[in-house]
Protein backbone atom coordinates (compact mmCIF):
# COMPACT_ATOMS: atom_id res chain seq x y z
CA UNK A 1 72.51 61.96 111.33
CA UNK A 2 70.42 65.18 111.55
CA UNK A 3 73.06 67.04 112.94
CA UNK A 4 75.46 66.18 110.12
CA UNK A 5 72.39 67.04 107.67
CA UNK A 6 72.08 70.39 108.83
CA UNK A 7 75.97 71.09 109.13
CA UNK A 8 76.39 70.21 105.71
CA UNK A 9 73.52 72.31 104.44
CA UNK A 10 74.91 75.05 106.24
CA UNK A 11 78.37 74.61 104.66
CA UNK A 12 76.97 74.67 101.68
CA UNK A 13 75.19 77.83 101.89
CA UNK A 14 78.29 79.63 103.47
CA UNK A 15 79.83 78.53 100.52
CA UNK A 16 77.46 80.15 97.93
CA UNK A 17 77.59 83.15 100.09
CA UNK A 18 81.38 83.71 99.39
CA UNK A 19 81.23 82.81 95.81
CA UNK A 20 77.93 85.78 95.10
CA UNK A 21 80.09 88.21 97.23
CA UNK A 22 82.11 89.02 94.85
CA UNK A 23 84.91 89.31 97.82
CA UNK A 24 89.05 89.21 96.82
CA UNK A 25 91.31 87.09 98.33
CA UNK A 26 92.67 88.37 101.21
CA UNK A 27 95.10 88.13 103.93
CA UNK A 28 93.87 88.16 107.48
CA UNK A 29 96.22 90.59 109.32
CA UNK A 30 95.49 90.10 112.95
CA UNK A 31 94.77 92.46 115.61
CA UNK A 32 97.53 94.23 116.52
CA UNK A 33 99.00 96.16 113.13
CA UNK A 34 102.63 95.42 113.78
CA UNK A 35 103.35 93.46 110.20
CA UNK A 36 104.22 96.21 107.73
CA UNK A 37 101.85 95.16 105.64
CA UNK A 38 99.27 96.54 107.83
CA UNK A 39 101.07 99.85 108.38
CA UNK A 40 99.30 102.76 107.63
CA UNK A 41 102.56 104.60 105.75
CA UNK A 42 103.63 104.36 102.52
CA UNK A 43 106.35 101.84 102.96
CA UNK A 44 106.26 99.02 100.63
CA UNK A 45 104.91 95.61 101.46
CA UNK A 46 104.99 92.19 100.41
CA UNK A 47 101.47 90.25 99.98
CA UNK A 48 102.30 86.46 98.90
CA UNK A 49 105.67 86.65 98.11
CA UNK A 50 104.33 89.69 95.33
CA UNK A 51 106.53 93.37 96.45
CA UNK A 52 103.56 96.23 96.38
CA UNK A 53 104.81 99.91 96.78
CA UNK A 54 102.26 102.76 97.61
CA UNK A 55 102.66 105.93 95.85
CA UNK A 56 101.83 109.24 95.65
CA UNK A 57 98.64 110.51 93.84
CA UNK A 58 97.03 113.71 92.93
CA UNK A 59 93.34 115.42 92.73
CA UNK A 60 92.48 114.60 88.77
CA UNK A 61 94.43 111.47 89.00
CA UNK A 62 92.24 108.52 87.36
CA UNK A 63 92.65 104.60 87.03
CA UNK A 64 90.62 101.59 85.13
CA UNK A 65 89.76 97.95 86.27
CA UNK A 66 87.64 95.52 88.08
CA UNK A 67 86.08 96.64 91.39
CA UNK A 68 84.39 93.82 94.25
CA UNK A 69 83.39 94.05 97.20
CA UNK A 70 84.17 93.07 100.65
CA UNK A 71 81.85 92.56 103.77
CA UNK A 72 80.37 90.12 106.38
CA UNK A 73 83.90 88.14 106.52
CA UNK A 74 85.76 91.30 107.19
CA UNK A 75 83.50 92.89 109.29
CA UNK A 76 84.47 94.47 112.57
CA UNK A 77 88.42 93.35 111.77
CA UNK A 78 91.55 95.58 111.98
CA UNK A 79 91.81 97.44 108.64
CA UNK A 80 95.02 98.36 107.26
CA UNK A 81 95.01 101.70 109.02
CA UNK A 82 94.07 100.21 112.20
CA UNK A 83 90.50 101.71 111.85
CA UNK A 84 87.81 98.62 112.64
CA UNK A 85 86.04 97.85 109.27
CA UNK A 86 82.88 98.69 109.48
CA UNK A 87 81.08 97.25 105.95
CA UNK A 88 78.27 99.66 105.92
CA UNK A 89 80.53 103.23 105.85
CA UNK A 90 81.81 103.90 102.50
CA UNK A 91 85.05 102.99 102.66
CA UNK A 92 87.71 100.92 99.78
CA UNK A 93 90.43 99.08 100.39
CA UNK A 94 93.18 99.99 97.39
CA UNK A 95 96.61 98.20 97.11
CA UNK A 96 98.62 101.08 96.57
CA UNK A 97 96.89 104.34 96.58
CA UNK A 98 97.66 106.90 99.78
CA UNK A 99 95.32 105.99 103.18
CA UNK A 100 92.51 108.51 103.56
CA UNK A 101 92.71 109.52 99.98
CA UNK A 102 88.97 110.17 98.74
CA UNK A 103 88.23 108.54 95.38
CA UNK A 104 85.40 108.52 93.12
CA UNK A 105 84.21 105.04 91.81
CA UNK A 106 81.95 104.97 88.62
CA UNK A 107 80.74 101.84 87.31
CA UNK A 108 81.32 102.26 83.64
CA UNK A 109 78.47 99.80 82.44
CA UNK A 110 75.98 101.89 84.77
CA UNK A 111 77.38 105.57 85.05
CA UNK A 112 76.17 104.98 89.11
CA UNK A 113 79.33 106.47 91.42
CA UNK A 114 80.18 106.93 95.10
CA UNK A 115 82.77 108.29 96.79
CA UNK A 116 84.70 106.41 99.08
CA UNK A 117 87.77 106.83 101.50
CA UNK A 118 90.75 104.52 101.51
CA UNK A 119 91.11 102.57 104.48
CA UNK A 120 92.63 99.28 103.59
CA UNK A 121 94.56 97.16 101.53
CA UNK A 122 93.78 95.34 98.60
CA UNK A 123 92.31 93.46 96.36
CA UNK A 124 94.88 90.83 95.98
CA UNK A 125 93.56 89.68 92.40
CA UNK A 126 94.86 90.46 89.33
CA UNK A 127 92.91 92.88 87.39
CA UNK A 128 91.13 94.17 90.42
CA UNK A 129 92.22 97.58 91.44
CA UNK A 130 89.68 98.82 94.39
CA UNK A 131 87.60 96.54 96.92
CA UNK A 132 84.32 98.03 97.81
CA UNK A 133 82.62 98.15 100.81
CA UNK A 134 79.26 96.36 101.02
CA UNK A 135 77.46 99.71 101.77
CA UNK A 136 79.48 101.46 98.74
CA UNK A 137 79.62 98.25 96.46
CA UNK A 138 75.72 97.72 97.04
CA UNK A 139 74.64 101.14 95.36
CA UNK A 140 76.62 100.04 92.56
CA UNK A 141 75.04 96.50 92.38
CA UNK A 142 77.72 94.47 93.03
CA UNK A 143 75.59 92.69 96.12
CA UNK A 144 74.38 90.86 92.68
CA UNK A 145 76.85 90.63 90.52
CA UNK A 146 80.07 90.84 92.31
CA UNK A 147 82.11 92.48 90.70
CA UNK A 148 81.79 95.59 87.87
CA UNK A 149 84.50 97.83 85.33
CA UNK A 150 85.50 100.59 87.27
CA UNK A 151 86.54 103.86 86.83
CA UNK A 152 88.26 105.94 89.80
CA UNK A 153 89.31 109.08 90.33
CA UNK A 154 91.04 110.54 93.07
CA UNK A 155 89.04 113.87 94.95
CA UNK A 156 91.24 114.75 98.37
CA UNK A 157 93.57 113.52 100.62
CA UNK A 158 93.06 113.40 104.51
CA UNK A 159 89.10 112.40 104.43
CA UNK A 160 88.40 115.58 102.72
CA UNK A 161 87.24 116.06 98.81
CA UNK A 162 88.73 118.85 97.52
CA UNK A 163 88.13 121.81 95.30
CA UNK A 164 90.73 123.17 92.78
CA UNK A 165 92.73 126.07 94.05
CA UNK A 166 93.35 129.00 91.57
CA UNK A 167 96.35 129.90 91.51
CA UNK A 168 97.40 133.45 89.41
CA UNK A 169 100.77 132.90 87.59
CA UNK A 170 101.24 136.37 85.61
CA UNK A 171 98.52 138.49 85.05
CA UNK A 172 99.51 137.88 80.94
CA UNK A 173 99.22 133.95 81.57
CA UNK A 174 96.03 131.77 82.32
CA UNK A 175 94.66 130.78 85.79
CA UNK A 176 95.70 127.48 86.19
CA UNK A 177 94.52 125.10 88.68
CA UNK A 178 96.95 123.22 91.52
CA UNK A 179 95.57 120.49 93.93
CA UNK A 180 98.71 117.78 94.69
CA UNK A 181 99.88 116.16 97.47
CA UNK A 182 103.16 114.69 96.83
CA UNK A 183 103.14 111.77 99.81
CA UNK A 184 106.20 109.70 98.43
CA UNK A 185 109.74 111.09 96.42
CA UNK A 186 111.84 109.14 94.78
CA UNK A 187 115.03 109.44 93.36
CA UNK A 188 117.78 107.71 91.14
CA UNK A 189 121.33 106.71 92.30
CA UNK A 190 123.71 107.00 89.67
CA UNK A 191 126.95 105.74 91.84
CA UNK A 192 128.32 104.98 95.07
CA UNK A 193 131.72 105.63 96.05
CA UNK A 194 134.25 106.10 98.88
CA UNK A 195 135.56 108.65 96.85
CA UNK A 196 134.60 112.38 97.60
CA UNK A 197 136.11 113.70 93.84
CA UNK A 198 134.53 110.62 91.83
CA UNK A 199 131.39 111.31 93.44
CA UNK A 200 131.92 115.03 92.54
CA UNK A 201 132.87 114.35 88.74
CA UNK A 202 129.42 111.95 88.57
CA UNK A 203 127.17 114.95 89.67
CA UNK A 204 128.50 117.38 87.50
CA UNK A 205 128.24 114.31 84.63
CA UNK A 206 124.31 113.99 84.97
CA UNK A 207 123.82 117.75 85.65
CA UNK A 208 123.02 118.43 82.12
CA UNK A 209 120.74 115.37 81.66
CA UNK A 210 119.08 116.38 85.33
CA UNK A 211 117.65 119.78 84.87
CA UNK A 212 114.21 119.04 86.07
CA UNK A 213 115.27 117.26 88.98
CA UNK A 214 117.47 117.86 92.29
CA UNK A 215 121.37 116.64 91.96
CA UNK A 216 122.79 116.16 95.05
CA UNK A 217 125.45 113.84 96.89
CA UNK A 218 124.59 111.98 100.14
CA UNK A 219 126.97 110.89 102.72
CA UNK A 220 126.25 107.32 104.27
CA UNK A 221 128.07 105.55 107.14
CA UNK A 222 128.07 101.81 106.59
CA UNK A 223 129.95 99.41 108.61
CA UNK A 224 132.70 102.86 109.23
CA UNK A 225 132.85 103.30 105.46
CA UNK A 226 131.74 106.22 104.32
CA UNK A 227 130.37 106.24 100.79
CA UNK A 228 129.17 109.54 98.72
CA UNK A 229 126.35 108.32 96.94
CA UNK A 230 125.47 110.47 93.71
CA UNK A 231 121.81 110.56 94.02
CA UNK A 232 119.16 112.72 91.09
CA UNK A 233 115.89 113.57 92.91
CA UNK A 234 112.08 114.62 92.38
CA UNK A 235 110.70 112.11 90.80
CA UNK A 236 106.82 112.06 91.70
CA UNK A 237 106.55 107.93 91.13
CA UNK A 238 108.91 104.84 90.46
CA UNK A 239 107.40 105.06 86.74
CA UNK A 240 109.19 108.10 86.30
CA UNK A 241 111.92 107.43 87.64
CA UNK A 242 112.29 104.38 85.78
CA UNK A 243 111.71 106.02 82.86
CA UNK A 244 114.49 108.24 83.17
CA UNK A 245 117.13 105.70 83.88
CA UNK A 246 115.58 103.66 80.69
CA UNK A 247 115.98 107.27 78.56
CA UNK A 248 119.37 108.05 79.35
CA UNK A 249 120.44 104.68 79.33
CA UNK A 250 122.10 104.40 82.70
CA UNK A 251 123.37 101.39 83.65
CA UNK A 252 123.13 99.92 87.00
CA UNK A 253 121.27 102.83 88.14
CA UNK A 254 118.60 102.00 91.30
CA UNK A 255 114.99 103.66 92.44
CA UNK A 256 115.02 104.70 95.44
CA UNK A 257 112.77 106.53 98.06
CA UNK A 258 114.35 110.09 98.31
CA UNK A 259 112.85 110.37 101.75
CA UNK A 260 113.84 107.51 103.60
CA UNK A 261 116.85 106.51 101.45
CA UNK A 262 115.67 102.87 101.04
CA UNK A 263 117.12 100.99 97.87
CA UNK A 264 113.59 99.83 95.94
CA UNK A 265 114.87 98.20 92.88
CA UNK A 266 117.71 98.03 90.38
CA UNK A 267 117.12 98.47 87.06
């Protein structure tokens, strides 16, 4: 009878301990990073059945939410770079945002920040946009409350916080300041034919409406079929993209990655 005393107690108080943590749900991805989920690129992914697509970002670039906190659980397990998580080096686990891309957290109740570096993936909660570690999340608090608003902003890429580059334009203009990394393109198809000429006649149709961005036609071997696919690139996210197909009302156009070619979704 003792024994089962003391096992439940214990149970008990391993419960509490995840509850106060403040930690996400999240997926236990093995050891061996081979599920693409766990792939350190910028592919998208699928968490519980929901599509997630990482994107690129830029130095300035800021976002709002809920932050927690992840630790004991997680400790010592494969990260979603393949690093080993190590709960007291200040590291984040973010569900889209570029791996190695230094951010700046700020709890907006407290004005207390750190910087972190993206490691991992996650949280999957909605509302929750960065998961802390317990070193990071601690000198914000959240080893007592949980979880906190957040404010983040994104610093460098590659580990490294960076400074703003000045860049002189004319000597009659401004200095402005340039610090992007663009880590994912995406583009718009228009059409797809086996037709060379009606792939022609749909470029020069969206050149007018396609100044800012790259017109070009791509040749694709399917199954011996050739197909000339009419495709309008430069587009920095899938927003923006999206956006344009929404503005110029283009019907059964689809977001793609300009990069890899991959169909992402049809709007």
């Amino acid at each position: 009878m003792k024994s089962f005393k003391y096992l439940g107690v214990a149970s008990i108080f391993y419960i509490i301990m995840i509850f106060s943590s403040g930690c996400s749900q999240r997926n236990c991805y093995g050891k061996n990073c081979t599920i693409s989920a766990n792939h350190p690129t910028m592919k998208p992914y699928k968490i519980r059945g929901i599509l997630y697509r990482p994107t690129f970002v830029r130095v300035g670039d800021k976002m709002k939410g809920v932050a927690s906190w992840y630790g004991p659980g997680f400790h010592a397990k494969q990260t979603s770079n393949c690093e080993t998580y190590d709960m007291y080096a200040m590291t984040a686990a973010h569900k889209t945002w570029p791996m190695n891309t230094m951010v700046r957290a700020t709890c907006r109740d407290t004005g207390k920040s750190v910087i972190v570096r993206i490691n991992d993936r996650g949280p999957f909660v909605s509302g929750r946009v960065i998961d802390l570690s317990f070193k990071a999340g601690k000198k914000l608090g959240l080893d007592k409350k949980g979880i906190t608003k957040i404010k983040l902003e994104v610093l460098g890429f590659k580990g490294k916080v960076r400074k703003p580059v000045k860049k002189y334009v004319t000597k009659s203009k401004n200095n402005s300041y340039v610090d992007k990394v663009l880590l994912s393109n995406f583009a718009v198809q228009v059409g797809s034919f086996m037709d060379l000429n009606m792939a022609k006649n749909y470029k020069i149709r969206y050149t007018s409406i396609s100044r800012d961005y790259k017109i070009s036609i791509k040749i694709v071997q399917v199954d011996s079929i050739t197909y000339y696919r009419v495709w309008i690139q430069g587009f920095k996210s899938e927003n923006e993209a999206k956006d344009f197909i929404k503005k110029n009302s283009i019907y059964g156009a689809i977001v793609t990655r300009g990069d890899s070619g991959e169909n992402c979704k049809r709007d």
